[in-house]
Protein backbone atom coordinates (compact mmCIF):
# COMPACT_ATOMS: atom_id res chain seq x y z
CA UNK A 1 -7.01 -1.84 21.93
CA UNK A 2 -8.76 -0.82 18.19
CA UNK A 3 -11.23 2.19 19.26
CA UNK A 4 -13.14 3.08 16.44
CA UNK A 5 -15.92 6.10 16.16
CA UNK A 6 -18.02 4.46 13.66
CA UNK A 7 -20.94 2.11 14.67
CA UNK A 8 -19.77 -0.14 11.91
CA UNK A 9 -17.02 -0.79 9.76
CA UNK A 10 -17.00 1.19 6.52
CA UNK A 11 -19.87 1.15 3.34
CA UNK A 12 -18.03 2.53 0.84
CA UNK A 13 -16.02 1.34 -1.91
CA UNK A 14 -13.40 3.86 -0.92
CA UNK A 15 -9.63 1.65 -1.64
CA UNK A 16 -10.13 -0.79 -4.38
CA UNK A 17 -6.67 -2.74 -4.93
CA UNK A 18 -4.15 -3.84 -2.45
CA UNK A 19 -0.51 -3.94 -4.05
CA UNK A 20 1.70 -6.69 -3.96
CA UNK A 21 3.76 -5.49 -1.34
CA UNK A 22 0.66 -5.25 0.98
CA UNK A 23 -0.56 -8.55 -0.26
CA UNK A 24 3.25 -9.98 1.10
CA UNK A 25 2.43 -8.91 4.32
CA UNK A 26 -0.63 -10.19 4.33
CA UNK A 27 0.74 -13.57 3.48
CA UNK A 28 3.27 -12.61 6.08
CA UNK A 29 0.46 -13.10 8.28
CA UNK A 30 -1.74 -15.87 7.11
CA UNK A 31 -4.47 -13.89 5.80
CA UNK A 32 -3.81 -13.54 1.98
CA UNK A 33 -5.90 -16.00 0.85
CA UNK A 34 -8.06 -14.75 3.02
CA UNK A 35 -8.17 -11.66 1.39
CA UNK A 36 -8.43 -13.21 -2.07
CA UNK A 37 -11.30 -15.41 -1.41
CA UNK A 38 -13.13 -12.36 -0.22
CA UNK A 39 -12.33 -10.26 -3.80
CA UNK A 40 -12.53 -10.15 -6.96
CA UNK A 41 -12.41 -14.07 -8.18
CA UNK A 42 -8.53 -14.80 -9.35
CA UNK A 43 -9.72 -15.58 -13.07
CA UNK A 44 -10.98 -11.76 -13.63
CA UNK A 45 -8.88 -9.68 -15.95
CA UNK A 46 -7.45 -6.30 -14.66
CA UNK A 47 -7.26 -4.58 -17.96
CA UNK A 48 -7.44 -0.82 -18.08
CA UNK A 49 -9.46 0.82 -21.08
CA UNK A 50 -10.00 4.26 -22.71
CA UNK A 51 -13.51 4.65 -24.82
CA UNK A 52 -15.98 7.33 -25.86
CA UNK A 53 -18.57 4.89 -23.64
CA UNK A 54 -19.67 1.24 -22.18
CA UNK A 55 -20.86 0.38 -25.65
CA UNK A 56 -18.05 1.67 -27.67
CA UNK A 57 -15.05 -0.24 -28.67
CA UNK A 58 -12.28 0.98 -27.07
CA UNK A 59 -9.61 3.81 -28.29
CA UNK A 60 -7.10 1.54 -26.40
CA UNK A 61 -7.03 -1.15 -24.34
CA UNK A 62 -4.39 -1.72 -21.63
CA UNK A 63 -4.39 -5.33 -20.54
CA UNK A 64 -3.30 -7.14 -17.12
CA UNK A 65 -2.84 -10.50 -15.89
CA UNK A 66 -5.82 -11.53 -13.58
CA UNK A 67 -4.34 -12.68 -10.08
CA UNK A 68 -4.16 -16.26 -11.66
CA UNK A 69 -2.24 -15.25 -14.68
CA UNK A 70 0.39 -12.93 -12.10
CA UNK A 71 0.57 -16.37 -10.18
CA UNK A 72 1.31 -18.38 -12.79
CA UNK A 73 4.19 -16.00 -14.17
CA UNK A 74 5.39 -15.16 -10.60
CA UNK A 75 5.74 -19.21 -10.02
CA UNK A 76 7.69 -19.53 -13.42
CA UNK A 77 10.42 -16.74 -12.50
CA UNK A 78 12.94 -16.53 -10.41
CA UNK A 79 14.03 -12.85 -10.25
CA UNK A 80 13.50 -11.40 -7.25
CA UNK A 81 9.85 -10.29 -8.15
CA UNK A 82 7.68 -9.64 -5.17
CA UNK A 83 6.46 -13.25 -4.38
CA UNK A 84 2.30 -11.92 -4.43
CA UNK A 85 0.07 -10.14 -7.04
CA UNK A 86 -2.28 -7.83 -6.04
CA UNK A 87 -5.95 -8.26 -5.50
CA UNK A 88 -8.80 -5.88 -6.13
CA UNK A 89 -10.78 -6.04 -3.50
CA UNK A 90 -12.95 -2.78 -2.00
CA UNK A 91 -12.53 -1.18 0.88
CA UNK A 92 -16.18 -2.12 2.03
CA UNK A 93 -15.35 -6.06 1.98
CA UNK A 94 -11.36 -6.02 3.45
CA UNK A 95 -12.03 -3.56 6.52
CA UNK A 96 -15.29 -6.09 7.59
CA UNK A 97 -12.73 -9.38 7.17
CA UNK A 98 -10.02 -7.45 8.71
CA UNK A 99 -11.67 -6.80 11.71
CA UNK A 100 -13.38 -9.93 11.85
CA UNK A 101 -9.39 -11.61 12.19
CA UNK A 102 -8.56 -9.32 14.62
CA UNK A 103 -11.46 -10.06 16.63
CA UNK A 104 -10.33 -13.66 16.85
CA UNK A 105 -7.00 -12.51 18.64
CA UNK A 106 -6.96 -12.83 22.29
CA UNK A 107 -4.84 -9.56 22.81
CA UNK A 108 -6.18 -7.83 20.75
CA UNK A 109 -9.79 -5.52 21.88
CA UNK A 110 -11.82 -3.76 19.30
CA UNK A 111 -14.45 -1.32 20.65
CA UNK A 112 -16.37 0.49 17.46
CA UNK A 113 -18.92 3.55 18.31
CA UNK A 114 -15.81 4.74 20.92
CA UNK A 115 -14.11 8.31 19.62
CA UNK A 116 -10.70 9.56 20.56
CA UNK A 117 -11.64 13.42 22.25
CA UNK A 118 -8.10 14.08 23.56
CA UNK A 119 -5.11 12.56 24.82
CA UNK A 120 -2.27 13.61 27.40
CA UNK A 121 1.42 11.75 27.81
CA UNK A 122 3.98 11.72 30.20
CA UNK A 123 7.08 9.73 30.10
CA UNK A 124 5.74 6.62 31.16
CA UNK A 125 2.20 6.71 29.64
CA UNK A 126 -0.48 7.81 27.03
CA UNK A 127 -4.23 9.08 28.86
CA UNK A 128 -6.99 8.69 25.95
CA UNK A 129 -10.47 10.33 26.85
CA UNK A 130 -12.96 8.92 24.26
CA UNK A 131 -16.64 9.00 24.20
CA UNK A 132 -18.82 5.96 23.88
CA UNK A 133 -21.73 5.18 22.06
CA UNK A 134 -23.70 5.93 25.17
CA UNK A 135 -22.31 9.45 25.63
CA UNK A 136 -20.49 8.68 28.16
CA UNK A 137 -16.29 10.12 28.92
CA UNK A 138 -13.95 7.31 29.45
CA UNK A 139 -10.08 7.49 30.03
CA UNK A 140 -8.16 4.52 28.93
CA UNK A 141 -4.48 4.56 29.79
CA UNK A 142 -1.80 2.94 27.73
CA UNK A 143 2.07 2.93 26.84
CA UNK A 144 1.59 3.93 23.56
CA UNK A 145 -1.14 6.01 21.23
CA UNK A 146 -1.18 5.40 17.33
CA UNK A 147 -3.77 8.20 15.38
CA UNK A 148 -5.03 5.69 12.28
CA UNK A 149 -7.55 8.56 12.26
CA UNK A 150 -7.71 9.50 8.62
CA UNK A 151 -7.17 12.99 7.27
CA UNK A 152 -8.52 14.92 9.74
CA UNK A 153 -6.83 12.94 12.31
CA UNK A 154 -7.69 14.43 15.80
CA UNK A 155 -4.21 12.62 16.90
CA UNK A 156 -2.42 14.92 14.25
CA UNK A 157 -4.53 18.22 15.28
CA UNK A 158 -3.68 17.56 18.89
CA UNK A 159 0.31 17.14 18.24
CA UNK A 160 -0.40 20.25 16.16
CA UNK A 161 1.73 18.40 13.33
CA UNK A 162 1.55 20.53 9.72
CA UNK A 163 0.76 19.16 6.58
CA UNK A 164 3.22 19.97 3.94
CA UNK A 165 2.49 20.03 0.22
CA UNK A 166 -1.18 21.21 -2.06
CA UNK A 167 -4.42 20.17 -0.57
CA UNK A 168 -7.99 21.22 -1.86
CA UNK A 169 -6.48 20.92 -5.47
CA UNK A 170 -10.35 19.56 -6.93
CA UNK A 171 -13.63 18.36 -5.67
CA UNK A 172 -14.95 15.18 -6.93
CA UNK A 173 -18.05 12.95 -6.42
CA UNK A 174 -17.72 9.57 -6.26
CA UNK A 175 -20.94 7.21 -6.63
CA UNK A 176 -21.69 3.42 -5.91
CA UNK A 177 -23.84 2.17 -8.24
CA UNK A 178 -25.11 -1.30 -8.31
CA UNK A 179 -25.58 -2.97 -11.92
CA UNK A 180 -25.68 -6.79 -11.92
CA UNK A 181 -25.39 -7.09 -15.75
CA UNK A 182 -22.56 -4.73 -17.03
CA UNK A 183 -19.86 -7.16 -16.54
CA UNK A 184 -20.79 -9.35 -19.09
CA UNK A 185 -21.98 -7.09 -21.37
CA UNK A 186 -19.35 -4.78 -21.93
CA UNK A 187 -18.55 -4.69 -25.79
CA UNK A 188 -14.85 -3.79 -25.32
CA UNK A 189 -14.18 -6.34 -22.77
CA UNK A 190 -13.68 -7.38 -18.90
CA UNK A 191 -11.45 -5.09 -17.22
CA UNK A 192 -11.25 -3.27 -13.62
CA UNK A 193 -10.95 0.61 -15.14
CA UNK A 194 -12.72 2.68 -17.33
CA UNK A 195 -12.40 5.98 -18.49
CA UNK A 196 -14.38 7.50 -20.32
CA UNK A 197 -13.01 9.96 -22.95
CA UNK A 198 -15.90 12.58 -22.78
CA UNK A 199 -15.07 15.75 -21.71
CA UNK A 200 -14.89 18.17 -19.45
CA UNK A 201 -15.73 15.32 -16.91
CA UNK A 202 -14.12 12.19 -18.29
CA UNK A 203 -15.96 9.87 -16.11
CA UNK A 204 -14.16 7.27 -14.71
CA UNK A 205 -15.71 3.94 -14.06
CA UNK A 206 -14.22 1.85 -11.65
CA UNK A 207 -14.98 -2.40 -11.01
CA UNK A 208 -15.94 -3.52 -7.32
CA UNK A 209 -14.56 -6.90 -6.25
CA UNK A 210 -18.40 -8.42 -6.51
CA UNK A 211 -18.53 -7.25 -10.02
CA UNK A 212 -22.33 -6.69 -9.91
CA UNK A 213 -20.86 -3.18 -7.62
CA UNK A 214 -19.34 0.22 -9.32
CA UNK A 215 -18.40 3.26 -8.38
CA UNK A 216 -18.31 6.55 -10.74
CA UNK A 217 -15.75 9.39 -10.39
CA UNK A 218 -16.94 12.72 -11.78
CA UNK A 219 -16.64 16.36 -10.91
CA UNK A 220 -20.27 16.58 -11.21
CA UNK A 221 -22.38 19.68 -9.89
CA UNK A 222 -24.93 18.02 -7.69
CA UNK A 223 -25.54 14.32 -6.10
CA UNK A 224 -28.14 13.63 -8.45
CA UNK A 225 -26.08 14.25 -11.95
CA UNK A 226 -24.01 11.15 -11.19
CA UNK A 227 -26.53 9.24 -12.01
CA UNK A 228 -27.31 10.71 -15.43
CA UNK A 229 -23.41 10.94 -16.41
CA UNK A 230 -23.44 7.14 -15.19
CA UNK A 231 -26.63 6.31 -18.16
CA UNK A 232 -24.53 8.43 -20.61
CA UNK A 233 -21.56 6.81 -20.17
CA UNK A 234 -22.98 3.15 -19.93
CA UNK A 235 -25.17 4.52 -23.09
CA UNK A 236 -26.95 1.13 -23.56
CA UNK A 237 -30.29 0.07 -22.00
CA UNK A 238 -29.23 -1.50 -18.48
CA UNK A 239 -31.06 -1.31 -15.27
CA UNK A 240 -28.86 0.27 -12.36
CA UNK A 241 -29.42 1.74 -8.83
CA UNK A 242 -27.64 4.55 -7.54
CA UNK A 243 -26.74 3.33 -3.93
CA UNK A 244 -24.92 6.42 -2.65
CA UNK A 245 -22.90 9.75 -3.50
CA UNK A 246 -20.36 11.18 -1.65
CA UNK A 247 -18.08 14.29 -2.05
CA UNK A 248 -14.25 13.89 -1.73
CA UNK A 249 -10.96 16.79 -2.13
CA UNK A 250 -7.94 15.82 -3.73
CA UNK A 251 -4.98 16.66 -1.91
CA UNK A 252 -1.13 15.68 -2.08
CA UNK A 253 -0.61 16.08 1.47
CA UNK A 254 2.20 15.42 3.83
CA UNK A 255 1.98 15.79 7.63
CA UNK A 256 5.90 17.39 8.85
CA UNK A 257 6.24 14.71 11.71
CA UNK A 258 5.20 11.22 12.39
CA UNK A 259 4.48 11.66 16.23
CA UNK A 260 6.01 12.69 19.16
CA UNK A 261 7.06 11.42 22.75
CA UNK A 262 4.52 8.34 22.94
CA UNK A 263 2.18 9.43 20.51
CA UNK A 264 2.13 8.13 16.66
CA UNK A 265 0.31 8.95 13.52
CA UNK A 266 0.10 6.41 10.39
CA UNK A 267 -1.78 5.85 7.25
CA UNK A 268 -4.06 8.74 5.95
CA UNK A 269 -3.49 10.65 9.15
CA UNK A 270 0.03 10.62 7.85
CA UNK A 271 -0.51 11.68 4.17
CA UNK A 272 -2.85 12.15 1.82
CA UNK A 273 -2.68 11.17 -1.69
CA UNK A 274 -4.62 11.47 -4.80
CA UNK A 275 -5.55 7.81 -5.17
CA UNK A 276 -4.74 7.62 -8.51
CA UNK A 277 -1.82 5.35 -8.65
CA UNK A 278 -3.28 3.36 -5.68
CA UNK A 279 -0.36 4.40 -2.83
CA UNK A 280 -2.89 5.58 0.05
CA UNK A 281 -4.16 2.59 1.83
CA UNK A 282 -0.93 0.70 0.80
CA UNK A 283 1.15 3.38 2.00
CA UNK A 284 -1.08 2.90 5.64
CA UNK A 285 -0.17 -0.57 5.14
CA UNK A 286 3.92 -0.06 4.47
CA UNK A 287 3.51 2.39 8.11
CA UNK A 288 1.79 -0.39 10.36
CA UNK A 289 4.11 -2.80 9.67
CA UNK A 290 6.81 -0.74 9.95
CA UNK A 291 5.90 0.91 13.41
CA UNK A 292 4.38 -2.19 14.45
CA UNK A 293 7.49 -4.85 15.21
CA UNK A 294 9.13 -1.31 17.13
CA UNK A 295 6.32 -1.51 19.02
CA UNK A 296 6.60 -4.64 20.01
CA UNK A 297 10.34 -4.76 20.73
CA UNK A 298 10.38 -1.73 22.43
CA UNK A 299 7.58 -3.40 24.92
CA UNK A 300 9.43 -6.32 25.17
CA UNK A 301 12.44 -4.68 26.18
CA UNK A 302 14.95 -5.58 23.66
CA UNK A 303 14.23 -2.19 20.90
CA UNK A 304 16.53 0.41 22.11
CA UNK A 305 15.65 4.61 22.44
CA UNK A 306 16.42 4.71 18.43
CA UNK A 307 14.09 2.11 17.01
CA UNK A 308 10.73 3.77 17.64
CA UNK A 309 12.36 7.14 16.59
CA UNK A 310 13.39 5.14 12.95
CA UNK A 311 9.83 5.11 12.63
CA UNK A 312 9.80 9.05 10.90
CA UNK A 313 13.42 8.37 9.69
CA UNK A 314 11.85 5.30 7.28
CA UNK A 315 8.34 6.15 7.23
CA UNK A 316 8.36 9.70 6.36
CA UNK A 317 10.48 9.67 3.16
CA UNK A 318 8.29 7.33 1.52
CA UNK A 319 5.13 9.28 2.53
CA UNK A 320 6.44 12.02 0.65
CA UNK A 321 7.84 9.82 -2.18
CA UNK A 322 4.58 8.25 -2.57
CA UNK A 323 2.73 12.11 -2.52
CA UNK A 324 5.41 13.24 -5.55
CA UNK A 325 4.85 9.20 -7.72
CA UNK A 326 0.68 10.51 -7.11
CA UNK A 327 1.11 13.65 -8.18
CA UNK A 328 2.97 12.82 -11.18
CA UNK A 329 0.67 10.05 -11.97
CA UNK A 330 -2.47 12.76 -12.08
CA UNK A 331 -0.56 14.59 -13.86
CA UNK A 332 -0.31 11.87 -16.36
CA UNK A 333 -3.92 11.80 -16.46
CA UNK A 334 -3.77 15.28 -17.40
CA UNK A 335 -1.76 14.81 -20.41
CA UNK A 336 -4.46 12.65 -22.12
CA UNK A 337 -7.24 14.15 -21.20
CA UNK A 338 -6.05 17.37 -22.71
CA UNK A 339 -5.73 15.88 -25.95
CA UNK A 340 -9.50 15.14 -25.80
CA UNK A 341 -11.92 17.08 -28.46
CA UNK A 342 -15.75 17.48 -29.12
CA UNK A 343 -14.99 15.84 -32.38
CA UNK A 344 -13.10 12.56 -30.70
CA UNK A 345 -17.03 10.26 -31.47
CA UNK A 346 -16.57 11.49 -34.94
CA UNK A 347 -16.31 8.88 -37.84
CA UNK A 348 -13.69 11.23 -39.67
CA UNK A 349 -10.18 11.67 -40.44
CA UNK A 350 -10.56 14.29 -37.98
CA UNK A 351 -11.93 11.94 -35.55
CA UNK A 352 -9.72 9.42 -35.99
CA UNK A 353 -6.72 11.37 -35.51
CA UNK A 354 -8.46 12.76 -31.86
CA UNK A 355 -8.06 9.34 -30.88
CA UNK A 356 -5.19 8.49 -32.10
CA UNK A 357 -3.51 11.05 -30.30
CA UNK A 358 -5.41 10.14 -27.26
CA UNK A 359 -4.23 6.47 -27.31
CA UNK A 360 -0.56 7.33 -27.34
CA UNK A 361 -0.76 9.85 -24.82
CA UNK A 362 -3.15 7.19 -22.63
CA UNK A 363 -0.41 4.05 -23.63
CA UNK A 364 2.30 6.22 -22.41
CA UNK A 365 0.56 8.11 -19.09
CA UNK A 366 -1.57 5.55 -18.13
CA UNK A 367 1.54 3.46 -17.18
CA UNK A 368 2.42 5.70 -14.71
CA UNK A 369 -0.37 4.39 -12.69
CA UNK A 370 -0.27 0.86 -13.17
CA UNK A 371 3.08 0.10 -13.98
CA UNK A 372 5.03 1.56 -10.74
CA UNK A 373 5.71 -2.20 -8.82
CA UNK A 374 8.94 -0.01 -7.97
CA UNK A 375 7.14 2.34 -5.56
CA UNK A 376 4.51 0.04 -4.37
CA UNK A 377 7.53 -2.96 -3.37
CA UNK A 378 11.11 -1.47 -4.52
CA UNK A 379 11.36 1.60 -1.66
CA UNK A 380 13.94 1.67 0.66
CA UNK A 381 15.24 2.74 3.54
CA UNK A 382 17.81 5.34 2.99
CA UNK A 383 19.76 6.74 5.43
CA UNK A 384 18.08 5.07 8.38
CA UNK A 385 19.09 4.78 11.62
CA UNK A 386 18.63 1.38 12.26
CA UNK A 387 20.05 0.05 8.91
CA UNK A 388 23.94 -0.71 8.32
CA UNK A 389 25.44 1.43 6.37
CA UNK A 390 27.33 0.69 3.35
CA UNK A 391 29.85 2.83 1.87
CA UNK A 392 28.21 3.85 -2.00
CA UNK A 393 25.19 5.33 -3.95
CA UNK A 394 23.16 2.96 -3.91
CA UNK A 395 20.09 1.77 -6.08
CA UNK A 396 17.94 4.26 -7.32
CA UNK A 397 15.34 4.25 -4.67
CA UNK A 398 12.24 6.10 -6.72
CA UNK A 399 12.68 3.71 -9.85
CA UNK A 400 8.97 2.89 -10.70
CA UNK A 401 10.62 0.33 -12.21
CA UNK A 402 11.30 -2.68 -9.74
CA UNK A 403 14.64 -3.98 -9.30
CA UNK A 404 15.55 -7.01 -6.91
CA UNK A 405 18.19 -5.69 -4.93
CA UNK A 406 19.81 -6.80 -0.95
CA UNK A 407 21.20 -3.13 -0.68
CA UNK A 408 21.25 -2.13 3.10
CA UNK A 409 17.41 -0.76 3.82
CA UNK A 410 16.20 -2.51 0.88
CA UNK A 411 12.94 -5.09 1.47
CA UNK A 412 14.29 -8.95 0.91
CA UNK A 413 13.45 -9.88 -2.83
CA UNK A 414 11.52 -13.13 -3.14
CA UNK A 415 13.30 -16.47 -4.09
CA UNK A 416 11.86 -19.35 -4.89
CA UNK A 417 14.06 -22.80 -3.17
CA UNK A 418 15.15 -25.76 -4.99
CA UNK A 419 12.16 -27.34 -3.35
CA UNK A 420 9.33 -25.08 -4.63
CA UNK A 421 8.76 -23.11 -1.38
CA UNK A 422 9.60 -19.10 -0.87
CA UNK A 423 12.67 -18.42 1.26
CA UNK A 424 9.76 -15.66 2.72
CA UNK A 425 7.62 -18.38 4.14
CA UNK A 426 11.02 -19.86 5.88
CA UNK A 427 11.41 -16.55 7.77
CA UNK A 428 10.13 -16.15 11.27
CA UNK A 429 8.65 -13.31 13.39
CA UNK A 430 12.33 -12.24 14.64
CA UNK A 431 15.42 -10.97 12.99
CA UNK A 432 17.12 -13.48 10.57
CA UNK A 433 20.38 -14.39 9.60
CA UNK A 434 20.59 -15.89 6.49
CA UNK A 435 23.64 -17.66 5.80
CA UNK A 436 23.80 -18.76 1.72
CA UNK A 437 25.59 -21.05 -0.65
CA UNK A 438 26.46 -23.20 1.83
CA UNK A 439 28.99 -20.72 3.12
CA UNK A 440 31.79 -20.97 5.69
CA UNK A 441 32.03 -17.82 6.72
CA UNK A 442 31.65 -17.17 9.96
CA UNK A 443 28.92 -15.65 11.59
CA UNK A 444 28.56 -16.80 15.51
CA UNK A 445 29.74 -13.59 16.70
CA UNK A 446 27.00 -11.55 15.08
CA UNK A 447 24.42 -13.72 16.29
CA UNK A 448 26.20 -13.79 19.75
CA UNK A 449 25.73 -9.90 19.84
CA UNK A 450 21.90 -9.77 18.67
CA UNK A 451 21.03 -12.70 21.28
CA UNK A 452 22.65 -10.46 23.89
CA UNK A 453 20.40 -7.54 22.85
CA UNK A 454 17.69 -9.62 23.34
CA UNK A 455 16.65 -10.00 19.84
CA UNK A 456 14.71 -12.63 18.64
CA UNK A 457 16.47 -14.49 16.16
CA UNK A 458 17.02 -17.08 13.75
CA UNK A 459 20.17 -18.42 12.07
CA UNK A 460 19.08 -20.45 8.67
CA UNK A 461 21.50 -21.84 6.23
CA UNK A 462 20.56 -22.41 2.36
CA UNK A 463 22.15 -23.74 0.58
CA UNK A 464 20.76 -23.31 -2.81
CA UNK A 465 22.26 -21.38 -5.75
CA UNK A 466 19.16 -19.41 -6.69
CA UNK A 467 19.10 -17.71 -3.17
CA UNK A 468 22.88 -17.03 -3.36
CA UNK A 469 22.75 -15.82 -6.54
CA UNK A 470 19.91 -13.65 -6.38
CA UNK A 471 20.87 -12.35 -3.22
CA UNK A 472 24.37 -11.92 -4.36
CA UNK A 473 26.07 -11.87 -0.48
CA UNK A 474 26.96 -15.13 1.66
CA UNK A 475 25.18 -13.63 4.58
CA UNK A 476 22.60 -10.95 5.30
CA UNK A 477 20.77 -9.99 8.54
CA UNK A 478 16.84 -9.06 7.70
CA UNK A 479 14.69 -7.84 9.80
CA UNK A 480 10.81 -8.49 11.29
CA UNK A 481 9.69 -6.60 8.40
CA UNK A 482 11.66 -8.38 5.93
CA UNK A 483 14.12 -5.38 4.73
CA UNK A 484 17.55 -6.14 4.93
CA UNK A 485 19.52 -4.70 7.54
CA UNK A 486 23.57 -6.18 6.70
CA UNK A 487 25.18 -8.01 4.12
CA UNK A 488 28.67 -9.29 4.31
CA UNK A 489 30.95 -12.16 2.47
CA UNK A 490 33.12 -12.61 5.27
CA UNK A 491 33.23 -13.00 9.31
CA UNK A 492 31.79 -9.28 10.16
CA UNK A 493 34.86 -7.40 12.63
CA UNK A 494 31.88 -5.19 13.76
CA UNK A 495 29.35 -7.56 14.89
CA UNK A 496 28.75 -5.71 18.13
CA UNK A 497 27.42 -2.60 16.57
CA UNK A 498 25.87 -3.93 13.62
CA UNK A 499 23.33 -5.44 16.57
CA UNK A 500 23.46 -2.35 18.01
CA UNK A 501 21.84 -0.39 15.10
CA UNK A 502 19.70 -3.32 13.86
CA UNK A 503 18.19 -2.67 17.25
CA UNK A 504 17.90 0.79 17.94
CA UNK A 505 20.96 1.33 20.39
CA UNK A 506 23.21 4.06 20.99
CA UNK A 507 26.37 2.76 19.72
């Protein structure tokens, strides 16, 4: 059951961009094209830009395949790169289509205009008092609880969980603005960001996925300056309507724990980010999926006492992974802007060399925000519970940069068959054991011991190079969530424990 305080499902822009890894999951279940269809069209570019204004040319110019382009190069590799792109598409549009699927499920009951009061537990039980639309208490009793409540999650509060890290670091206003003409008037070009190099504000104008739709950033003094820093920095004669303002705090927040006894918290209830970077609704994302297939063992019978507790082990690491890649992405944004100066319009040596030095600093910092595929698809599991462990270092699991790579903990690279399909799209809802190469080793006795857990499985052999290349092991054992729990080139001697962890059992 989805219980959900608001009458309807969110207005504003809010999240604007769902990463490739969340866009995999999505595929993962049969709603990415969903998703696209409801965006920004696939043909659109994603360039970022840096200019005095709207009508200026631009002091650089950052440029990015549109979803079509990333398709196209994504089908002519063979690397390991994450098998989606990732579509812009606003917060306002997914959360409406997302709920609309979810509606369609038959297990699945969503209540909206019903808020979470207080909860108790016991060992066998979760009791939720919310408050409907009417007014009226109601106590709805289940196995589990999971707080998606946002940053002042009532779920966290209650579990009296701290938040580690710097919150209230600067007030912003952020302001939707519909404009039906600036997309195809822009002089510098299409693109999905643009900041404005204009001091002490640097407005930052951001594309909605209807592209008639945009939202300002500015730490204005009052609601109604937005729209006069939103004429100055389209400075051309266009007709717009300011459709809303609302105030918002940075923080690079943490929360100590992910839960206790019954009781779970995910997404922005979980940390808080600067969005800047784009790791807070994918980060929510990475957590539901994650917590999710536990879940669902553990009700099924088959997850032992250590799989819902891997939950922190995995989850938590990357929240505060994902706070540290934020905060050095603002700070990033920093950088440039302090190389900004009254004199940057000017058509002078003097002014030329302002934005000169602005352009390198925005090439180089910049990149830290869009260029980070590592954090948004390369993070792994370290040290978790319910991942083999293998002897060695290990890849360097904050690399912005992303690296294909089957090391223990590590999400399953893409690979594209000999026949054009993904090896993803092969893998079911269970564990799977994928034997490559057309290998002989043997590997009965490790699906023996997962099919005695319980464990839905799946034994697949391929036998093409690519995948045994890539993948660089004759066997590996991956689980629901597609990270990689074993790898072996030989018959493995401790088969009964390697189902053991991969299932959350004492050994």
């Amino acid at each position: 059951m989805l219980i959900e305080r608001s009458q309807t499902s969110i207005q504003l822009p809010k999240m604007e961009r769902c990463n490739a890894r969340t866009m995999e999951i999505y595929r993962r279940l049969g709603i990415a094209e969903k998703v696209r269809d409801a965006g920004l069209p696939r043909g659109a570019p994603m360039d970022v830009f840096l200019a005095t204004s709207m009508a200026d040319a631009a002091i650089v110019r950052l440029p990015y395949p549109s979803v079509a382009e990333a398709k196209a190069e994504i089908a002519a590799h063979n690397d390991g790169r994450p098998l989606e792109p990732y579509q812009l598409i606003s917060q306002y549009t997914l959360e409406p289509l997302l709920r609309s699927i979810v509606e369609t499920l038959p297990g699945v009951s969503v209540r909206f205009g019903c808020e979470l009061t207080a909860f108790t537990q016991d060992a066998g039980s979760v009791s939720a008092t919310v408050r409907t639309s009417a007014g009226a208490n109601e106590t709805i009793r289940a196995a589990y609880l999971v707080g998606c409540d946002g940053g002042s999650s009532t779920v966290r509060k209650q579990l009296a969980i701290p938040l580690q890290g710097e919150g209230n670091i600067r007030q912003l206003r952020q302001a939707l603005f519909l404009c039906e003409d600036l997309y195809e008037r822009i002089p510098m070009g299409k693109g999905r960001h643009y900041h404005i190099a204009e001091g002490p504000l640097f407005p930052f104008i951001i594309l909605q996925d209807s592209a008639r739709h945009w939202t300002l950033h500015a730490a204005a003094s009052s609601d109604g300056e937005m729209a006069e820093i939103f004429k100055q920095s389209l400075a051309m004669p266009i007709e717009f309507k300011l459709l809303s303002v609302n105030e918002w705090t940075q923080h690079l927040l943490c929360a100590e724990r992910y839960g206790e006894g019954r009781v779970f918290i995910a997404g922005d209830a979980a940390h808080l980010v600067i969005p800047t970077g784009g790791l807070g609704m994918n980060t929510g994302v990475g957590d539901a999926i994650d917590l999710s297939w536990k879940l669902a063992a553990t009700l099924a019978g088959w997850g032992g006492p250590r799989l819902l507790a891997s939950y922190q082990s995995e989850r938590l690491p990357i929240g505060l992974r994902n706070v540290k890649a934020s905060a050095a992405a603002m700070s990033g944004r920093l950088s440039w802007r302090a190389a900004h100066h009254p004199g940057v319009r000017q058509n002078t040596p003097e002014g030329a060399a302002i934005r000169a030095e602005m352009a390198k600093r925005f090439d180089i910092e910049q990149r830290k925000v869009t260029e980070i595929l590592g954090i948004e698809a390369g993070y792994r599991y370290v040290g978790s519970p319910v991942v083999w462990h293998e002897p060695g270092e290990g890849p360097d699991p904050d690399n912005p940069r992303y690296v294909a790579t089957t090391w223990p903990g590590a999400r399953l690279p893409h690979v594209w068959l000999n026949d054009g399909t993904a090896l993803h799209d092969r893998l079911g809802p269970g564990y799977t054991l994928l034997r490559l190469g057309g290998t002989a080793v043997d590997t009965s006795n490790l699906a023996r011991a997962l099919r005695a857990r319980g464990a839905p499985l799946e034994v697949i052999d391929i036998g093409d190079e690519p995948a045994r290349d890539l993948y660089g092991y004759d066997a590996l054992l991956v689980r629901p969530d597609l990270h990689v729990v074993w790898r072996g080139n030989q018959t493995p001697e401790a088969a009964e424990a390697i189902a053991a962890v991969a299932t959350g059992h004492d050994l």
